[in-house]
PDB file of N, CA and C in Angstrom:
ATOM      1  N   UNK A   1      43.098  20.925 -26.258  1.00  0.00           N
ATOM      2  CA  UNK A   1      43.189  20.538 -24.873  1.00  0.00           C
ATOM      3  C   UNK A   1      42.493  19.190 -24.708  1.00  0.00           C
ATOM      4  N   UNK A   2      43.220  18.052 -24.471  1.00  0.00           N
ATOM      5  CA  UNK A   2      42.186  16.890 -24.099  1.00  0.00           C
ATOM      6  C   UNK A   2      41.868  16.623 -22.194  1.00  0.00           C
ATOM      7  N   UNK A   3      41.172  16.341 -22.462  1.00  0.00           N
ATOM      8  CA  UNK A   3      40.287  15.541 -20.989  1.00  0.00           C
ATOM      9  C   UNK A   3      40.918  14.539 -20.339  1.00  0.00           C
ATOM     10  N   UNK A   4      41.683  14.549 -19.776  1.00  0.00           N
ATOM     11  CA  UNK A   4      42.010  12.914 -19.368  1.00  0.00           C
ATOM     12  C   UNK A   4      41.712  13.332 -17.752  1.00  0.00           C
ATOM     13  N   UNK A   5      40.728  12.261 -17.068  1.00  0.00           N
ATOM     14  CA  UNK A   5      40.435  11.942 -15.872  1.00  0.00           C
ATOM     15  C   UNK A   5      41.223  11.253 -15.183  1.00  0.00           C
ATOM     16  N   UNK A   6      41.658  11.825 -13.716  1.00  0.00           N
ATOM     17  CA  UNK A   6      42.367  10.588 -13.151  1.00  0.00           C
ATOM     18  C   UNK A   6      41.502   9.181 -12.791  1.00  0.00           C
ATOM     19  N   UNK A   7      42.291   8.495 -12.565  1.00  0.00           N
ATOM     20  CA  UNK A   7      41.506   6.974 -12.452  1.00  0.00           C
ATOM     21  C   UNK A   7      40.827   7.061 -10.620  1.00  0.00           C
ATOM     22  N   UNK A   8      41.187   7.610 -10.281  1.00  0.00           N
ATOM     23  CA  UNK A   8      40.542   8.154  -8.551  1.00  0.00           C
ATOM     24  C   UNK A   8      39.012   8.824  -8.765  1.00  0.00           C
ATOM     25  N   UNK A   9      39.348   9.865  -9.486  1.00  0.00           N
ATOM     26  CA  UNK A   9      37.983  10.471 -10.435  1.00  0.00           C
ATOM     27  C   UNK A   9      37.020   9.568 -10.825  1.00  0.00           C
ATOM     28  N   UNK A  10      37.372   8.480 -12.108  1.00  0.00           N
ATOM     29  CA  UNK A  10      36.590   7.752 -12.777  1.00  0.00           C
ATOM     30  C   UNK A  10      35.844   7.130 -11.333  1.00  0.00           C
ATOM     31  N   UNK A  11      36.814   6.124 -11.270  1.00  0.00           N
ATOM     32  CA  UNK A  11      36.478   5.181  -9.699  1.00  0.00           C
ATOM     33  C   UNK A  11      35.206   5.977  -8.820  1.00  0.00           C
ATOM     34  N   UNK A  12      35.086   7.361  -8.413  1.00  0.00           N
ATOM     35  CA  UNK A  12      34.340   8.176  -7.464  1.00  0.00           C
ATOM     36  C   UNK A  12      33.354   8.302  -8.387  1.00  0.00           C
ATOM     37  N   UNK A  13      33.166   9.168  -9.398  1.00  0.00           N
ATOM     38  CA  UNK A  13      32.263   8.809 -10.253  1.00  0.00           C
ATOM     39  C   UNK A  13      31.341   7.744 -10.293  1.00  0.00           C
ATOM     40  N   UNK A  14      31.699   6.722 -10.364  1.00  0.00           N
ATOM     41  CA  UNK A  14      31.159   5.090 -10.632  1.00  0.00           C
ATOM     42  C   UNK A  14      30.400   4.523  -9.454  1.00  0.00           C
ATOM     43  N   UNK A  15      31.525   5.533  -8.131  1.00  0.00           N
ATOM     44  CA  UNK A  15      30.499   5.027  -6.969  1.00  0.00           C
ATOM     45  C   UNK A  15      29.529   5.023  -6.513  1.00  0.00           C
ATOM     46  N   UNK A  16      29.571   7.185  -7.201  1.00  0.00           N
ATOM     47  CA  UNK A  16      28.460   7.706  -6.984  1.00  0.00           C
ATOM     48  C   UNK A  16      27.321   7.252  -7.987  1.00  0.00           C
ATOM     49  N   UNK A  17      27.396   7.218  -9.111  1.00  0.00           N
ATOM     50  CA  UNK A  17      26.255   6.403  -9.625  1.00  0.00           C
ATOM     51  C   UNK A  17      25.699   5.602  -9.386  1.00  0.00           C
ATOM     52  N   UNK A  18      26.365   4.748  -8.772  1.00  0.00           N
ATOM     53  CA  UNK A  18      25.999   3.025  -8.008  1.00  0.00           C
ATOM     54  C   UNK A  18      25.458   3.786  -6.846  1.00  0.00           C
ATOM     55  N   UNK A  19      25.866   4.314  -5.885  1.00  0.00           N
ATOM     56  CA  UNK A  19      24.972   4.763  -4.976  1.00  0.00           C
ATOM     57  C   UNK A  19      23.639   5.581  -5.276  1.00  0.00           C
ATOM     58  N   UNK A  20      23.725   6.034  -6.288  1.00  0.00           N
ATOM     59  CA  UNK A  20      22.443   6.821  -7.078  1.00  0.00           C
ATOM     60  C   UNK A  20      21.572   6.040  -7.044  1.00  0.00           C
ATOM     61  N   UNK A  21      21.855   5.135  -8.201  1.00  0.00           N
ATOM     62  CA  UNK A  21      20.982   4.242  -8.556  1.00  0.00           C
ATOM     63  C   UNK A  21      20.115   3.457  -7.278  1.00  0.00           C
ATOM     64  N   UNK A  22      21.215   2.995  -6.439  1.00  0.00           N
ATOM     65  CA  UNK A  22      20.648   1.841  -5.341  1.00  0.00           C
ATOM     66  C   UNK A  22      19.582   3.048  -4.591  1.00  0.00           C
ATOM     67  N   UNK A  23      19.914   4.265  -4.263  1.00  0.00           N
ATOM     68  CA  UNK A  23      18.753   5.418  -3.560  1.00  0.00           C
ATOM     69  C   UNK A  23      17.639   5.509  -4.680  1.00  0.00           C
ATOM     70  N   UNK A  24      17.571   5.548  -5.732  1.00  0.00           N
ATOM     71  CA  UNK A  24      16.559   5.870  -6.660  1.00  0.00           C
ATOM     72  C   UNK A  24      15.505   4.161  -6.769  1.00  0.00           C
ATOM     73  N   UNK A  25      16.508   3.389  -6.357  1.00  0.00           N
ATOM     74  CA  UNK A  25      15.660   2.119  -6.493  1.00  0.00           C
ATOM     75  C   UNK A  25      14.792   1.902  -5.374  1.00  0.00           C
ATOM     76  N   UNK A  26      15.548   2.605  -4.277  1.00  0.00           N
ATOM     77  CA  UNK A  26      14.669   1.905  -2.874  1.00  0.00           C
ATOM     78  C   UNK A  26      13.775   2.491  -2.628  1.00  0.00           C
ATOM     79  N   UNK A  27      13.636   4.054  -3.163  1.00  0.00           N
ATOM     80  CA  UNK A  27      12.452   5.213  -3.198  1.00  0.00           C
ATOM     81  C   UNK A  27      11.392   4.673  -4.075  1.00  0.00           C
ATOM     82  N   UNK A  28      12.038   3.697  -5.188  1.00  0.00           N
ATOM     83  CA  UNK A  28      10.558   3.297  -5.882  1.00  0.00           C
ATOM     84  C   UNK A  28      10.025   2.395  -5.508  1.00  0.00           C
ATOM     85  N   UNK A  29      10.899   1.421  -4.729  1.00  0.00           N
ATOM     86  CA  UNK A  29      10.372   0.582  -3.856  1.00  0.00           C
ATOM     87  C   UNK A  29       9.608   0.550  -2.803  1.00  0.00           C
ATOM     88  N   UNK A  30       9.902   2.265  -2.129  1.00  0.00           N
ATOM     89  CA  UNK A  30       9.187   2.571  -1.124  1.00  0.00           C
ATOM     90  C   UNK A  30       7.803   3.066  -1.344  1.00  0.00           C
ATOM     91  N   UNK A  31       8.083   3.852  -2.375  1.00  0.00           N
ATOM     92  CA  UNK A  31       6.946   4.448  -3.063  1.00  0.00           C
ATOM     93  C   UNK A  31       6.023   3.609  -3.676  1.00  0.00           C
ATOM     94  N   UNK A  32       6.534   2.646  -4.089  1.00  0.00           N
ATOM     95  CA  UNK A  32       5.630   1.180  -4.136  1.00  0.00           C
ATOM     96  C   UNK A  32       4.498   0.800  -2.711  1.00  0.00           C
ATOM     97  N   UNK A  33       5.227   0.426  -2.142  1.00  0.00           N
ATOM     98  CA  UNK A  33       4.559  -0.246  -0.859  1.00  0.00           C
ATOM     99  C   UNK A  33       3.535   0.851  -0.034  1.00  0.00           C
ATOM    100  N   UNK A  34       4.120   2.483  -0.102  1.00  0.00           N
ATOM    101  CA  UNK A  34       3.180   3.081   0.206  1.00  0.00           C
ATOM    102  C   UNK A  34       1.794   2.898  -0.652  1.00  0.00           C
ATOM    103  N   UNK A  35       1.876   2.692  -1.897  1.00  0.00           N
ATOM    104  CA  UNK A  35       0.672   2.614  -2.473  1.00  0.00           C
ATOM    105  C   UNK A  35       0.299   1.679  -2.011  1.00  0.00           C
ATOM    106  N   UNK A  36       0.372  -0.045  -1.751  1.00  0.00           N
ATOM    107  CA  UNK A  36      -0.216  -0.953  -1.798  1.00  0.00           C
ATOM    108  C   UNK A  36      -0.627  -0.826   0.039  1.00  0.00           C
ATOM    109  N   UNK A  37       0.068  -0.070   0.822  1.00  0.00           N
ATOM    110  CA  UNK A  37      -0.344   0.118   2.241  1.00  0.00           C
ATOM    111  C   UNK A  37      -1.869   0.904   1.814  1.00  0.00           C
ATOM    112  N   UNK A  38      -2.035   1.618   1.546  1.00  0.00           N
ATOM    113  CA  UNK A  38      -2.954   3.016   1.266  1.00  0.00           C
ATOM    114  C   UNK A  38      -4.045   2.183   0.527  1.00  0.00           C
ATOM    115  N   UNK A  39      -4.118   1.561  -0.231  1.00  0.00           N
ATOM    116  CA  UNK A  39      -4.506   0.527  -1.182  1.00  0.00           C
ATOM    117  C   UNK A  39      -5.832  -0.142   0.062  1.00  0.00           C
ATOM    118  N   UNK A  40      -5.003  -1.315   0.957  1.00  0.00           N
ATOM    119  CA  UNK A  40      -5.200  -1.961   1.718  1.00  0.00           C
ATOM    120  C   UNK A  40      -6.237  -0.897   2.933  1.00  0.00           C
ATOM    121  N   UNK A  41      -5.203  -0.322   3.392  1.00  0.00           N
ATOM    122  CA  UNK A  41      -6.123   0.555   4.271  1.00  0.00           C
ATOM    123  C   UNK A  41      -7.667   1.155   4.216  1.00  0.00           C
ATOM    124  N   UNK A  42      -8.071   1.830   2.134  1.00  0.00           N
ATOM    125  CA  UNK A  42      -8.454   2.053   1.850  1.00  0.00           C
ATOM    126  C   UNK A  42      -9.810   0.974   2.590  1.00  0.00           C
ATOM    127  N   UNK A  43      -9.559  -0.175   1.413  1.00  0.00           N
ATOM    128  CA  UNK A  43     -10.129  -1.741   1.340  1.00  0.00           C
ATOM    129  C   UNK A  43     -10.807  -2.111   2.769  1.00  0.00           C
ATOM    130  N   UNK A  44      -9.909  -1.692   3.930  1.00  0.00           N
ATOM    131  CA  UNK A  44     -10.426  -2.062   5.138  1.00  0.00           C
ATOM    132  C   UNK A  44     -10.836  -1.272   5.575  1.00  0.00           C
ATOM    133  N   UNK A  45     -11.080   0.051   5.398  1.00  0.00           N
ATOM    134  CA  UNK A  45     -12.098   0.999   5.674  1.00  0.00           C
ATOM    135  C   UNK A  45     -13.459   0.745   5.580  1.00  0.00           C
ATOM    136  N   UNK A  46     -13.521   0.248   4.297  1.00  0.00           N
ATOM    137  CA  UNK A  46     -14.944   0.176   3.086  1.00  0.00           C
ATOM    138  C   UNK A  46     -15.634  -0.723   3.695  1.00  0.00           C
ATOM    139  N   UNK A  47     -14.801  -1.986   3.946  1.00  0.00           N
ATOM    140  CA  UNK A  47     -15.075  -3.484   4.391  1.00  0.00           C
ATOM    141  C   UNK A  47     -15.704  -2.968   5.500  1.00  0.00           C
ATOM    142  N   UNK A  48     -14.935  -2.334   6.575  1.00  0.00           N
ATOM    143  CA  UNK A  48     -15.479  -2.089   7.516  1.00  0.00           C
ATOM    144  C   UNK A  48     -16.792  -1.116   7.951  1.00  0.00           C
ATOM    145  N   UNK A  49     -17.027  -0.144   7.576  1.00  0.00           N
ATOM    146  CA  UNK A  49     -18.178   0.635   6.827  1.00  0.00           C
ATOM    147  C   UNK A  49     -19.003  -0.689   6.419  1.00  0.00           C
ATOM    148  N   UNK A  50     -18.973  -1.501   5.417  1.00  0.00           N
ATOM    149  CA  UNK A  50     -20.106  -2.555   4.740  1.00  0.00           C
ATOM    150  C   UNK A  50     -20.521  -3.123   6.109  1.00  0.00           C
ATOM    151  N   UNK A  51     -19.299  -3.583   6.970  1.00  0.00           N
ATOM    152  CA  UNK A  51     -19.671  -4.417   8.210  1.00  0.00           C
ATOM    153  C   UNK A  51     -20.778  -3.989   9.102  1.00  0.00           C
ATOM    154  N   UNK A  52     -20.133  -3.079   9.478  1.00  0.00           N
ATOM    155  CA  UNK A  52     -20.886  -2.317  10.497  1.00  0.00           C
ATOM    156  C   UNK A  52     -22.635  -2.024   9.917  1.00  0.00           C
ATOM    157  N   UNK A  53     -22.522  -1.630   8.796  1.00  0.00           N
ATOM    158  CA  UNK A  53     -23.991  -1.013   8.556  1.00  0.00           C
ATOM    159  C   UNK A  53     -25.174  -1.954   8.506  1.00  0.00           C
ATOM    160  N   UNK A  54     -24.400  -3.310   8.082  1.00  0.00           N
ATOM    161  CA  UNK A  54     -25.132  -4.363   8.234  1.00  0.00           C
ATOM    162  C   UNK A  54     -25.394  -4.948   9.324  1.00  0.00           C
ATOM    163  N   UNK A  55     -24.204  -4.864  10.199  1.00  0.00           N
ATOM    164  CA  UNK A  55     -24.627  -5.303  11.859  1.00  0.00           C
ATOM    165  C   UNK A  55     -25.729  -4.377  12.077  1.00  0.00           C
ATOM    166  N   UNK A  56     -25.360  -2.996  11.586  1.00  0.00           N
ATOM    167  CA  UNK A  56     -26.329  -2.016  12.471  1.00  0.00           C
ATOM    168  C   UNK A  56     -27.818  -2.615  11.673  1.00  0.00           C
ATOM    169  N   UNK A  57     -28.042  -2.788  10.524  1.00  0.00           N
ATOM    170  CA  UNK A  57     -29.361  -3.117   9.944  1.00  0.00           C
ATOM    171  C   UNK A  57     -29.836  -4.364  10.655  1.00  0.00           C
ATOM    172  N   UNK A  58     -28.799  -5.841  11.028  1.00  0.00           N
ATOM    173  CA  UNK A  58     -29.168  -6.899  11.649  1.00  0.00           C
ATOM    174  C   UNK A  58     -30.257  -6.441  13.825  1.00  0.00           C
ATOM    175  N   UNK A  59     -29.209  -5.605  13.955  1.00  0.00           N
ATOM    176  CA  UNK A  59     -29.960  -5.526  15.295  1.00  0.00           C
ATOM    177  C   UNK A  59     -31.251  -4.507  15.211  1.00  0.00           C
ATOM    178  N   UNK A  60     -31.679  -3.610  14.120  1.00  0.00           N
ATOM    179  CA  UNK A  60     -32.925  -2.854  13.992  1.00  0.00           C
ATOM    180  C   UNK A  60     -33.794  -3.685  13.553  1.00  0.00           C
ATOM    181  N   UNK A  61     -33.942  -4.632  13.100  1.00  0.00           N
ATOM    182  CA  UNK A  61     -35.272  -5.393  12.124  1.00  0.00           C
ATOM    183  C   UNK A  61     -34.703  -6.879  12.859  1.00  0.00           C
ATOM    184  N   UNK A  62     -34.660  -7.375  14.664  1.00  0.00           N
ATOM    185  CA  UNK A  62     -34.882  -8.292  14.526  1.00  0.00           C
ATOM    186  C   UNK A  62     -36.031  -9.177  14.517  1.00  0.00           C
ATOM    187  N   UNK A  63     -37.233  -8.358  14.703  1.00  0.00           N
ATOM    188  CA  UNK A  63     -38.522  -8.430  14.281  1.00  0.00           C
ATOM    189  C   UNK A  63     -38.937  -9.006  13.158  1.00  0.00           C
ATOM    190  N   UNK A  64     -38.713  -8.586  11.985  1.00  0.00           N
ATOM    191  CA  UNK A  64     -38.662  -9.283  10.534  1.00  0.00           C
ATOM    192  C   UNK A  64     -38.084 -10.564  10.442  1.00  0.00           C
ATOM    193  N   UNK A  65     -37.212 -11.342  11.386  1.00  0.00           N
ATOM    194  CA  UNK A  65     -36.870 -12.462  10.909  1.00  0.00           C
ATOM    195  C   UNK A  65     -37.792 -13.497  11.987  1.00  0.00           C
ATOM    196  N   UNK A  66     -37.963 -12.973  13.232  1.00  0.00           N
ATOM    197  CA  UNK A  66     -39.186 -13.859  13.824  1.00  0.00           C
ATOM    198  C   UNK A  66     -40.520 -14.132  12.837  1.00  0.00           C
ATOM    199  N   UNK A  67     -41.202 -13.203  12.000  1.00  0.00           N
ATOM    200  CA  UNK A  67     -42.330 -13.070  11.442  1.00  0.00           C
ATOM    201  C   UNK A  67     -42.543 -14.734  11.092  1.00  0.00           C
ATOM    202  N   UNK A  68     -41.153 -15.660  10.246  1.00  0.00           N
ATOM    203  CA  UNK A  68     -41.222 -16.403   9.585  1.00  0.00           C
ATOM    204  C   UNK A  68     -40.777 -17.328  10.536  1.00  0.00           C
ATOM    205  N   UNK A  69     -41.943 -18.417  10.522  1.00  0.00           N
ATOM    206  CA  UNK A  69     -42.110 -19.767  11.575  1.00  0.00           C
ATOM    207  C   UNK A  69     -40.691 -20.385  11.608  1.00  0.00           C
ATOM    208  N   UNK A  70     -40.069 -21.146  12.603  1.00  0.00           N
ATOM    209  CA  UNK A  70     -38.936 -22.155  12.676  1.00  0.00           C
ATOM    210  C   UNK A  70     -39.013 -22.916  12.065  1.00  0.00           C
ATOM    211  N   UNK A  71     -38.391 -23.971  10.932  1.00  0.00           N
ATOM    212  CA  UNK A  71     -38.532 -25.240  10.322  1.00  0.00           C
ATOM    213  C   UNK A  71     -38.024 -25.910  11.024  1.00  0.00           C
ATOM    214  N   UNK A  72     -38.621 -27.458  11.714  1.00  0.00           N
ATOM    215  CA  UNK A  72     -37.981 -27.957  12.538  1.00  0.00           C
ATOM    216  C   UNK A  72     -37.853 -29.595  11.788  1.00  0.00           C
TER     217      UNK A  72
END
């Protein structure tokens, strides 16, 4: 018994792969950018946390920086 495909078949086949492919590409693409979003977000969390704790340390001890005379 041989196989012969109609050429309508092949053709649908071919499309669907091409459409495969282009969905499997844009998911890694997406799946990309979620990381580098998450990444970033992370980054500006931290940053922000560093910020703050230091503002908060700048307004408790503004005492300590009067101690030392003005250079004029």
């Amino acid at each position: 018994m041989t196989e012969t495909q109609s050429k309508a078949r092949i053709q649908a086949e071919a499309a669907f792969g091409k459409t495969q492919s282009q969905f499997l590409a844009r998911s890694r693409i997406i799946s990309e950018n979620d990381a580098v979003v998450q990444e970033r977000d992370e980054k500006t969390m931290r940053l922000r946390a560093l910020r703050m704790a230091k503002e908060a340390g700048a307004t408790t001890t503004p005492s300590s920086t009067s101690a030392y005379p003005a250079k004029d």
